[in-house]
PDB file of N, CA and C in Angstrom:
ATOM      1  N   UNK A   1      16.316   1.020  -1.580  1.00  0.00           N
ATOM      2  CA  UNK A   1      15.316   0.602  -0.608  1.00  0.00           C
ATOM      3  C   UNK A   1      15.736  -0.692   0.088  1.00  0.00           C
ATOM      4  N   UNK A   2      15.967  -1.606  -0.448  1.00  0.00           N
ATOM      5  CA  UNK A   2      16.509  -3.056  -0.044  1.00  0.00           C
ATOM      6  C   UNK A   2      17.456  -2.606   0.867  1.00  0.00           C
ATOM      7  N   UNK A   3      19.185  -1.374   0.719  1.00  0.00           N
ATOM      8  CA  UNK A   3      20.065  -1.446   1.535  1.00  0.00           C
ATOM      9  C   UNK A   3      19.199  -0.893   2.480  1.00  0.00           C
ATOM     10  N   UNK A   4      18.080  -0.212   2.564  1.00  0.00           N
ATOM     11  CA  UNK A   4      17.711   0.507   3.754  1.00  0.00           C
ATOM     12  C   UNK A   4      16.900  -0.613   5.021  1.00  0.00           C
ATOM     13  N   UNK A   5      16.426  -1.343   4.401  1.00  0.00           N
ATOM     14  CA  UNK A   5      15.686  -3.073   5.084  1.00  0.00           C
ATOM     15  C   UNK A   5      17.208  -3.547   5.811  1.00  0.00           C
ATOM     16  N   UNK A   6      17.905  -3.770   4.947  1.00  0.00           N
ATOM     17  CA  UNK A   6      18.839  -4.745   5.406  1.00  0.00           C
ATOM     18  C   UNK A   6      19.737  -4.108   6.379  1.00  0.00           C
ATOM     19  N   UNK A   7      20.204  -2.431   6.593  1.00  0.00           N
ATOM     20  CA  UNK A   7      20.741  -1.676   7.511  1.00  0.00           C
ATOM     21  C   UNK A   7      19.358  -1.693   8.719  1.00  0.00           C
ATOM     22  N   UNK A   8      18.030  -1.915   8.319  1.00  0.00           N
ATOM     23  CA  UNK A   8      17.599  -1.751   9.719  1.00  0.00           C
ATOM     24  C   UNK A   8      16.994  -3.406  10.265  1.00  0.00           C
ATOM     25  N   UNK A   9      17.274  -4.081   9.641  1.00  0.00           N
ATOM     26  CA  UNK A   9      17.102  -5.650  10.359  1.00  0.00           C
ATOM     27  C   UNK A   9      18.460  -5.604  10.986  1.00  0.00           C
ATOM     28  N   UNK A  10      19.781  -5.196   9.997  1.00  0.00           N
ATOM     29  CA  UNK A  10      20.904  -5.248  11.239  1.00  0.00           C
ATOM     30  C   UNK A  10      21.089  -4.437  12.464  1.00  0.00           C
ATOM     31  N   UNK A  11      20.498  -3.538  12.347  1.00  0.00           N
ATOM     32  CA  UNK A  11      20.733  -2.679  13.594  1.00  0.00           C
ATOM     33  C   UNK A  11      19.381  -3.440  14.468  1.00  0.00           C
ATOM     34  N   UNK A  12      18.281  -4.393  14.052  1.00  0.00           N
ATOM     35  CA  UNK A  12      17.576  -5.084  14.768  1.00  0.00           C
ATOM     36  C   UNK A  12      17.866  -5.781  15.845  1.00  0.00           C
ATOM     37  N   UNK A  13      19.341  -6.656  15.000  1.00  0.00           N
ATOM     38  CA  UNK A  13      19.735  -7.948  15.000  1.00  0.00           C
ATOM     39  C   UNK A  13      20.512  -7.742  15.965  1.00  0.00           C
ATOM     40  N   UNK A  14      21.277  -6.340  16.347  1.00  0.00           N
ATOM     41  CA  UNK A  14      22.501  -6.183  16.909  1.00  0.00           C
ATOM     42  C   UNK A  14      22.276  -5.708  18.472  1.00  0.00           C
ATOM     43  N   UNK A  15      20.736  -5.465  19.162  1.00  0.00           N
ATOM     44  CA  UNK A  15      20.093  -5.037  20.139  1.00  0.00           C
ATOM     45  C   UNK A  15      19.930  -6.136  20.872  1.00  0.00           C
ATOM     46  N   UNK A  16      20.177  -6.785  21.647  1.00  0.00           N
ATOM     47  CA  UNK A  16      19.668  -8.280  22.175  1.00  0.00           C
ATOM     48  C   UNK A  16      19.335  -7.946  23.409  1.00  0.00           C
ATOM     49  N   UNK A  17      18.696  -6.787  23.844  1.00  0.00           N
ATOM     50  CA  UNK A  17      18.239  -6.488  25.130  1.00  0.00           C
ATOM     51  C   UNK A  17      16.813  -6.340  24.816  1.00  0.00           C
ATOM     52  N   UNK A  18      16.170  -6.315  23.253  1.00  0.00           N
ATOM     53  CA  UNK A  18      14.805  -5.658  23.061  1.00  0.00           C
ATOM     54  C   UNK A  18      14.224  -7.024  23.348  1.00  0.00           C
ATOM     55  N   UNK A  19      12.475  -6.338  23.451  1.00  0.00           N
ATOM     56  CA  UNK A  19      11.590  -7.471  23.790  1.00  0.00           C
ATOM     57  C   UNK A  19      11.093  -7.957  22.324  1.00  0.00           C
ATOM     58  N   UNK A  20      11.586  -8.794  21.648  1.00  0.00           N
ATOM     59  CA  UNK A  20      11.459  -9.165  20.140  1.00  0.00           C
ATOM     60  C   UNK A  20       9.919  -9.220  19.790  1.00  0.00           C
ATOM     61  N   UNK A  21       9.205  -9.464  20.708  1.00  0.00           N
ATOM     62  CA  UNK A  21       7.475  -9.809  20.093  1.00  0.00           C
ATOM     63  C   UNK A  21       7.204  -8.372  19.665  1.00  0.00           C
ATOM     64  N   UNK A  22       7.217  -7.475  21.092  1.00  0.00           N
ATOM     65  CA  UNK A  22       6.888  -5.872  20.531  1.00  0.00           C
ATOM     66  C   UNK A  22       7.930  -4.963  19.522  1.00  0.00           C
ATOM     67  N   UNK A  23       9.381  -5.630  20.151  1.00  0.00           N
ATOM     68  CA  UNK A  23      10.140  -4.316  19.270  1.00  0.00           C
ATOM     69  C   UNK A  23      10.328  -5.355  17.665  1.00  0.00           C
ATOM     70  N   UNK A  24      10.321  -6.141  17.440  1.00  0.00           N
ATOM     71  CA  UNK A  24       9.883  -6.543  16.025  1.00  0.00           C
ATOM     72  C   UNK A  24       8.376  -6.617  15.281  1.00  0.00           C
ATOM     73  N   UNK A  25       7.752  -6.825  15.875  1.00  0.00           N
ATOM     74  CA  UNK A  25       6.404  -6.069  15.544  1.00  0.00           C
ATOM     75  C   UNK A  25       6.299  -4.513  14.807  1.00  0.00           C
ATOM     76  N   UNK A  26       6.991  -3.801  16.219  1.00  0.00           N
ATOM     77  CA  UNK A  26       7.224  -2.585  15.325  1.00  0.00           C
ATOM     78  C   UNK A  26       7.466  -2.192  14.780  1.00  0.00           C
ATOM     79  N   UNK A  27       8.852  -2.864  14.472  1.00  0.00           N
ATOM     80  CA  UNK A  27       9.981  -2.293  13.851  1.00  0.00           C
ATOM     81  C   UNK A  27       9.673  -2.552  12.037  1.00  0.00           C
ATOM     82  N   UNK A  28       8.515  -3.672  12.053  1.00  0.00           N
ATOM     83  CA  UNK A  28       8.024  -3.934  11.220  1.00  0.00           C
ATOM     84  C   UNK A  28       7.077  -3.704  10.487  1.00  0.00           C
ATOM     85  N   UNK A  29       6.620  -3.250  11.613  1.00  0.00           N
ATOM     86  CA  UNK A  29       5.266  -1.923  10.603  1.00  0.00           C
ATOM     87  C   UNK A  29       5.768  -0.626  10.353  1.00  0.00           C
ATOM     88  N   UNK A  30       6.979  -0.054  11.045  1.00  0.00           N
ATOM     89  CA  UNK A  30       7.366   1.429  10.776  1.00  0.00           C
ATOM     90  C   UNK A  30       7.633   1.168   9.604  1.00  0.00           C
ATOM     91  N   UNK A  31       8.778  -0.102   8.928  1.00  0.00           N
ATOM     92  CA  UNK A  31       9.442  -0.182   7.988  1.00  0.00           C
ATOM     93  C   UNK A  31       7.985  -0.472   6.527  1.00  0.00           C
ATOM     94  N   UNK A  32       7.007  -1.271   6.802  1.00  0.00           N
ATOM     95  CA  UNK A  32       6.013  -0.922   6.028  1.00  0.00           C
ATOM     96  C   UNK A  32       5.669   0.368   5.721  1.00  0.00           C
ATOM     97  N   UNK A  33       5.096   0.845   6.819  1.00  0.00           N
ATOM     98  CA  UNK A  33       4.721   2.418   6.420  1.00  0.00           C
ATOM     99  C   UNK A  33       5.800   3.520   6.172  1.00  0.00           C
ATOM    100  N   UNK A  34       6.955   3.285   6.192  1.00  0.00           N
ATOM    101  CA  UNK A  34       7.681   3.923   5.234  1.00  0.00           C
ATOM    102  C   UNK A  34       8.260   3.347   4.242  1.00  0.00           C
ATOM    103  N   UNK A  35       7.809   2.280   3.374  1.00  0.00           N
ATOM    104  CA  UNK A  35       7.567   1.502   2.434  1.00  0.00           C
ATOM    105  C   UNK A  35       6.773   2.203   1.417  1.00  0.00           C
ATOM    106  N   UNK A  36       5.221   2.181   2.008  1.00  0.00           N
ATOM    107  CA  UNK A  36       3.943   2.947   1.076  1.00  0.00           C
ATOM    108  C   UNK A  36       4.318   4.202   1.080  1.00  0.00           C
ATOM    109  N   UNK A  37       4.485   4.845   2.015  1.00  0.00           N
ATOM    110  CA  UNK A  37       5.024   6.131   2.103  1.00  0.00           C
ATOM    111  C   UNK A  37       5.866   6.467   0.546  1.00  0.00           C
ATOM    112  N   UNK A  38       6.630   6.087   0.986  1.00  0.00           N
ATOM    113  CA  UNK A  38       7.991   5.943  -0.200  1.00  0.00           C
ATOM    114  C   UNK A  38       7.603   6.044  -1.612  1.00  0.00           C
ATOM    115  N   UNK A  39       6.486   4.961  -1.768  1.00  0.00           N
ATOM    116  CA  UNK A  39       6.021   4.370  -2.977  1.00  0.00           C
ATOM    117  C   UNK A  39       4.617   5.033  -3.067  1.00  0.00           C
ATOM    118  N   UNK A  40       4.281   6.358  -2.469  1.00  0.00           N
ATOM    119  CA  UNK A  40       3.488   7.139  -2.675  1.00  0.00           C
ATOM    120  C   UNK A  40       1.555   6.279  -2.409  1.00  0.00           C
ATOM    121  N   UNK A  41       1.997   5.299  -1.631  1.00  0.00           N
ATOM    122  CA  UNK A  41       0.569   5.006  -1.440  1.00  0.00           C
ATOM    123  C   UNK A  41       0.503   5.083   0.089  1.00  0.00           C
ATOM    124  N   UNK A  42      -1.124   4.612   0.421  1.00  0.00           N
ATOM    125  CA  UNK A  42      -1.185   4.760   1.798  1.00  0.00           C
ATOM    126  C   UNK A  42      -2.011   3.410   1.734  1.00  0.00           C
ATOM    127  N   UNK A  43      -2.108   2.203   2.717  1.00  0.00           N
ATOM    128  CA  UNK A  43      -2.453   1.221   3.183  1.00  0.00           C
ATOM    129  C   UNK A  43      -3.044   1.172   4.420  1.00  0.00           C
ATOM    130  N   UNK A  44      -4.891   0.849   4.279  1.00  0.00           N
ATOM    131  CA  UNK A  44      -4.692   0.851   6.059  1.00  0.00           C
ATOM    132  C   UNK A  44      -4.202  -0.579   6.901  1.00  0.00           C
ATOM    133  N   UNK A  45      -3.739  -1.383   5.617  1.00  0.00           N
ATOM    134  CA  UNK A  45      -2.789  -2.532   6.234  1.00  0.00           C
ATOM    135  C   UNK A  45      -1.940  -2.062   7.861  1.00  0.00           C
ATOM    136  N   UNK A  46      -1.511  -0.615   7.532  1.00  0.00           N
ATOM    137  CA  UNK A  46      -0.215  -0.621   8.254  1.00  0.00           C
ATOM    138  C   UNK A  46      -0.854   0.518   9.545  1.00  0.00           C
ATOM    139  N   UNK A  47      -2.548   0.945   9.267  1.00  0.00           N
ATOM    140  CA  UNK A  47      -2.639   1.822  10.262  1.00  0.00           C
ATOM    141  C   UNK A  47      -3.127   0.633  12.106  1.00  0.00           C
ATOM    142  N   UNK A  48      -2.573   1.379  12.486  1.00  0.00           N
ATOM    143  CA  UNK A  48      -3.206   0.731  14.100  1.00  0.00           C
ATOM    144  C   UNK A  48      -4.692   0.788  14.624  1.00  0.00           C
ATOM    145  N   UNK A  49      -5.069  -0.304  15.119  1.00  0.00           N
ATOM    146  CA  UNK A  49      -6.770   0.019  15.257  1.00  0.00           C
ATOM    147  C   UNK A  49      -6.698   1.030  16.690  1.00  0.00           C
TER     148      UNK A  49
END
């Protein structure tokens, strides 16, 4: 799980054309919700209003 964080902060890191407020935002809740996912729970931490 950890190499899978750290392969997608680098492929984050390596985009310098994205708009960082939204595409890290996102990129940060997908990686949550396939976090709980993973770990067989569901959070509405990670749902969108």
């Amino acid at each position: 799980m950890r190499e899978d964080i750290a392969a997608e902060i680098q492929t984050l890191l390596s985009i310098p054309s994205w708009d960082w407020d939204e595409g890290l935002e996102e990129a940060l809740e997908r990686l949550g919700r396939e976090y709980f996912q993973k770990k067989g729970r569901r959070d509405a931490l990670w749902e969108r209003p």
